[in-house]
Protein backbone atom coordinates (compact mmCIF):
# COMPACT_ATOMS: atom_id res chain seq x y z
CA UNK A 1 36.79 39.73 30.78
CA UNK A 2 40.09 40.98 32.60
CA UNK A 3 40.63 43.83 34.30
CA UNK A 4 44.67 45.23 35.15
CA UNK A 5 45.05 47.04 38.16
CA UNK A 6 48.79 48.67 39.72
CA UNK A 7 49.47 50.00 42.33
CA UNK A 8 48.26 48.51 46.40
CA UNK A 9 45.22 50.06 47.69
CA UNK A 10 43.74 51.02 44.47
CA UNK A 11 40.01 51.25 43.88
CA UNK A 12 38.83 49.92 40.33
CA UNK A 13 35.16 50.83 39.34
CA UNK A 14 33.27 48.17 36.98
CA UNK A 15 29.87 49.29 36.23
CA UNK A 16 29.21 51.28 39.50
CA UNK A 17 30.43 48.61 41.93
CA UNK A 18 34.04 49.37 43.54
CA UNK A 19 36.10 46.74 44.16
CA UNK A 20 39.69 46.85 46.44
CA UNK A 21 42.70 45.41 46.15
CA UNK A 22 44.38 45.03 49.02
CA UNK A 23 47.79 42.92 49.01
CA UNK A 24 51.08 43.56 50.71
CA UNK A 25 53.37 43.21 47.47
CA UNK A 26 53.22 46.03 44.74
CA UNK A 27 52.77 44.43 41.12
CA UNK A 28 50.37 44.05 38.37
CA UNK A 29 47.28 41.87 39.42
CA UNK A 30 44.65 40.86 37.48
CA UNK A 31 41.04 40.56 38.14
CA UNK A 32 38.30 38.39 36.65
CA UNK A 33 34.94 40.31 36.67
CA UNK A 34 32.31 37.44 35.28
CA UNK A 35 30.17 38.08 38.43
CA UNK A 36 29.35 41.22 38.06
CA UNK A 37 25.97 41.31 36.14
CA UNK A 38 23.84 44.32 35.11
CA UNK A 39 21.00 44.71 38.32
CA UNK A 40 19.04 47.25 35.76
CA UNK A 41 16.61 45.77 33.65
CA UNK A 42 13.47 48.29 33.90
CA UNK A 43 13.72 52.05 32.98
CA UNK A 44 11.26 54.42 34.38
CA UNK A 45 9.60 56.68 32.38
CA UNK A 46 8.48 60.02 33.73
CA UNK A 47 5.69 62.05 31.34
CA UNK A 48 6.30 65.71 30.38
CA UNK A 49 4.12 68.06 28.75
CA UNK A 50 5.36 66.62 25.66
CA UNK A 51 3.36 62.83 26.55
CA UNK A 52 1.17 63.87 28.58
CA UNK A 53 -2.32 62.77 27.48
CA UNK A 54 -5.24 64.82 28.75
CA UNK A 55 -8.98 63.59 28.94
CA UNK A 56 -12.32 65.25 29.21
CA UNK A 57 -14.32 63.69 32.37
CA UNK A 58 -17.52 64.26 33.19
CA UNK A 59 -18.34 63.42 36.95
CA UNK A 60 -22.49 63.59 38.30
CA UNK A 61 -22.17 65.09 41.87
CA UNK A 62 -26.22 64.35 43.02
CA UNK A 63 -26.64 62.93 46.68
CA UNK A 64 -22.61 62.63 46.74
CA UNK A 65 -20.97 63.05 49.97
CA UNK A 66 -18.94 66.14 49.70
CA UNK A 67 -15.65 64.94 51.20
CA UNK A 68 -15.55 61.59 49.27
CA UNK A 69 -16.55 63.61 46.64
CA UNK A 70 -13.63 65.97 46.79
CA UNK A 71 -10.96 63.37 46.98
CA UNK A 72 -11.40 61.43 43.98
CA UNK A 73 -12.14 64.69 42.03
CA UNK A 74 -9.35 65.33 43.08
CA UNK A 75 -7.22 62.02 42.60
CA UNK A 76 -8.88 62.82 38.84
CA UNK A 77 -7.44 66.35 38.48
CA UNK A 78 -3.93 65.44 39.83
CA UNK A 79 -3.45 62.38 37.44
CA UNK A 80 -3.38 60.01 40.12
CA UNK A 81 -5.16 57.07 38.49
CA UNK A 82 -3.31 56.95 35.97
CA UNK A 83 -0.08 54.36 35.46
CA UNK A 84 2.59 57.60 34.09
CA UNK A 85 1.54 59.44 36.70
CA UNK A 86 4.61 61.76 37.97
CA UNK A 87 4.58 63.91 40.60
CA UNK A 88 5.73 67.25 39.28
CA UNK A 89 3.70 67.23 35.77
CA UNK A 90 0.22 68.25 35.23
CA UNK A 91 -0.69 65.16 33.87
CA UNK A 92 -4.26 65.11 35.06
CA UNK A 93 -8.02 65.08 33.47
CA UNK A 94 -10.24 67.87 32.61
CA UNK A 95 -12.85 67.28 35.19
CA UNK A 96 -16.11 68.72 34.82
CA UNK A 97 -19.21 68.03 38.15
CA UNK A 98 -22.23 68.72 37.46
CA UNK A 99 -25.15 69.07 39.91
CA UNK A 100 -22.76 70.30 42.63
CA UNK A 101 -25.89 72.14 43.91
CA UNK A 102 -27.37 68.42 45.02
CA UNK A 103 -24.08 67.59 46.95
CA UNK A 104 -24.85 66.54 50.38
CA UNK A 105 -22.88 67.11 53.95
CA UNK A 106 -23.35 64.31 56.41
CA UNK A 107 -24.56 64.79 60.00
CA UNK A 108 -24.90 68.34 61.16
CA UNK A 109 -22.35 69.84 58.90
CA UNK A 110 -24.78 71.87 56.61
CA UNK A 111 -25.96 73.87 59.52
CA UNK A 112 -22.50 73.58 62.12
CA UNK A 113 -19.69 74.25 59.28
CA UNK A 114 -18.23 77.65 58.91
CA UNK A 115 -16.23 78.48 55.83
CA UNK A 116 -13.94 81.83 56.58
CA UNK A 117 -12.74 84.55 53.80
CA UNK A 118 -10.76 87.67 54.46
CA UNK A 119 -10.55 90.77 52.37
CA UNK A 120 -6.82 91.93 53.31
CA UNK A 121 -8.62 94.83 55.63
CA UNK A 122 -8.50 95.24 59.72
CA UNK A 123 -11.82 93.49 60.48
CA UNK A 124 -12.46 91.80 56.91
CA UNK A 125 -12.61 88.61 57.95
CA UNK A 126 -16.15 86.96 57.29
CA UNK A 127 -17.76 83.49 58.45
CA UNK A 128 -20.48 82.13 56.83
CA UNK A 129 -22.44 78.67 57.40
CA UNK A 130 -22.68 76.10 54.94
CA UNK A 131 -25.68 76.20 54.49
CA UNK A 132 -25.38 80.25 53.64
CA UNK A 133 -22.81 79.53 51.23
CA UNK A 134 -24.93 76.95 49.36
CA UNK A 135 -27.68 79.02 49.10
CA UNK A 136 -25.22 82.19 47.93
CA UNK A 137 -23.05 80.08 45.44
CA UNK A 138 -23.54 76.45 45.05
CA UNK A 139 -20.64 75.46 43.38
CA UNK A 140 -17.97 77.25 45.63
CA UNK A 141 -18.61 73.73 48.22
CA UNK A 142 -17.22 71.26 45.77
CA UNK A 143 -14.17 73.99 45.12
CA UNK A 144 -13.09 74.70 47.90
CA UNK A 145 -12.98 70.93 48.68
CA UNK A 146 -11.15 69.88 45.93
CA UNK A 147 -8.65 73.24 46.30
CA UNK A 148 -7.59 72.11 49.74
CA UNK A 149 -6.88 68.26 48.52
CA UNK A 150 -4.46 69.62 45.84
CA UNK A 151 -0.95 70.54 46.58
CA UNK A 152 -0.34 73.91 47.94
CA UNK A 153 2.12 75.22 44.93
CA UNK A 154 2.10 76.54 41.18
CA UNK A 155 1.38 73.22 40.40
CA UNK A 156 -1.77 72.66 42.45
CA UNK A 157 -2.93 76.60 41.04
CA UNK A 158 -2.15 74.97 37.90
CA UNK A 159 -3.86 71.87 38.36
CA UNK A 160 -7.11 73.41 39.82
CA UNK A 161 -7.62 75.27 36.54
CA UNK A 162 -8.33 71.43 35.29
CA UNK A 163 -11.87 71.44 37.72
CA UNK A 164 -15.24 73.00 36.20
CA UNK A 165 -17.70 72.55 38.55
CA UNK A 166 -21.44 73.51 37.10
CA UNK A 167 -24.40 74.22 39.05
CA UNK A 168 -27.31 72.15 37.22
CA UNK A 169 -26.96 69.06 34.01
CA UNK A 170 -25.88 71.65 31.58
CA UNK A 171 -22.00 72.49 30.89
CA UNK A 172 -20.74 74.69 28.18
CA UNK A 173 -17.59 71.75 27.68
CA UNK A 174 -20.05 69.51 24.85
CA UNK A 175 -17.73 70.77 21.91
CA UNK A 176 -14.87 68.91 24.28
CA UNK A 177 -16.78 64.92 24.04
CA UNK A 178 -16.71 64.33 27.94
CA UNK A 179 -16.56 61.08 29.02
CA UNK A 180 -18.91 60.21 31.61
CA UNK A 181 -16.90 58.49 34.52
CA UNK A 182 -18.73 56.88 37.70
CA UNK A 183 -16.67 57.47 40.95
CA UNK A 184 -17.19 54.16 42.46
CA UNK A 185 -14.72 52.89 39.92
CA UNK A 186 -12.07 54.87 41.27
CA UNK A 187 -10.65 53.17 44.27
């Protein structure tokens, strides 16, 4: 293939690459362009609500660590282990824990951690132990673990809406078919 060119100093884009002529006559030159090859082979795909594919899990939280816990429940919920993951799509899993009232702190943590709340009032802010907190509302552990792992946006508000964390074996989700998944799978 040939390409003309006129004119001295003239750019002439083929397919993205620029190529100069640079010659101290004026005139008509022409160019042979059977180097230039196509570098694009491989299209990425990025899902949209459209392909995304959503799946019931169904995760066993008893004598789990909390933190390792939290971050593949949370690597579940984003979509993370999955190849069409894209960043700004909810494209994760339904993710239900059960037994989140058997999850387990390591160390001293139960009794030294303080989780903080405030109620928007001068004075309303409130401290309580971990231990305090488990006792008061078992489940609120394993969410506010996997809240602060997920992005800090709509999405993440979105995407926390895909965690159902149960206190006990029984869920009200058995009409959905959850598929039991074992963490250590998940790297």
């Amino acid at each position: 293939m040939a390409v003309c060119v006129a004119g001295m100093n003239r750019a002439l884009f083929v397919s993205g690459i620029s190529i100069y002529i640079r010659s101290p006559f004026s005139g008509t030159y022409t160019l042979s362009t059977r180097s230039i090859v196509a570098s694009t082979t491989h299209i990425t795909s990025m899902a949209n609500k459209a392909t995304v594919q959503q799946e019931w899990l169904l995760v066993d939280a008893e004598n789990e660590v909390l933190g390792r816990l939290a971050s593949k429940v949370a690597m579940l919920v984003r979509g993370k282990h999955k190849p069409t993951f894209t960043p700004h799509v909810n494209c994760g899993d339904q993710v239900i824990v059960i037994n989140a009232d058997k999850v387990r702190l390591t160390g001293t943590k139960m009794a030294d951690k303080e989780y903080q709340r405030y109620s928007l009032y001068p004075g309303g802010q409130t401290r309580e132990k971990a231990v305090d907190l488990k006792a008061r509302k078992p489940e609120a552990l394993v969410e506010i673990a996997v809240r602060g792992m997920l992005p800090k946006n709509r999405l993440g508000r979105r995407l926390f809406n895909n965690l159902h964390v149960v206190v006990g074996n029984s869920h009200d989700h058995a009409a959905q078919k959850p598929r039991n998944f074992d963490l250590n799978t998940l790297k």
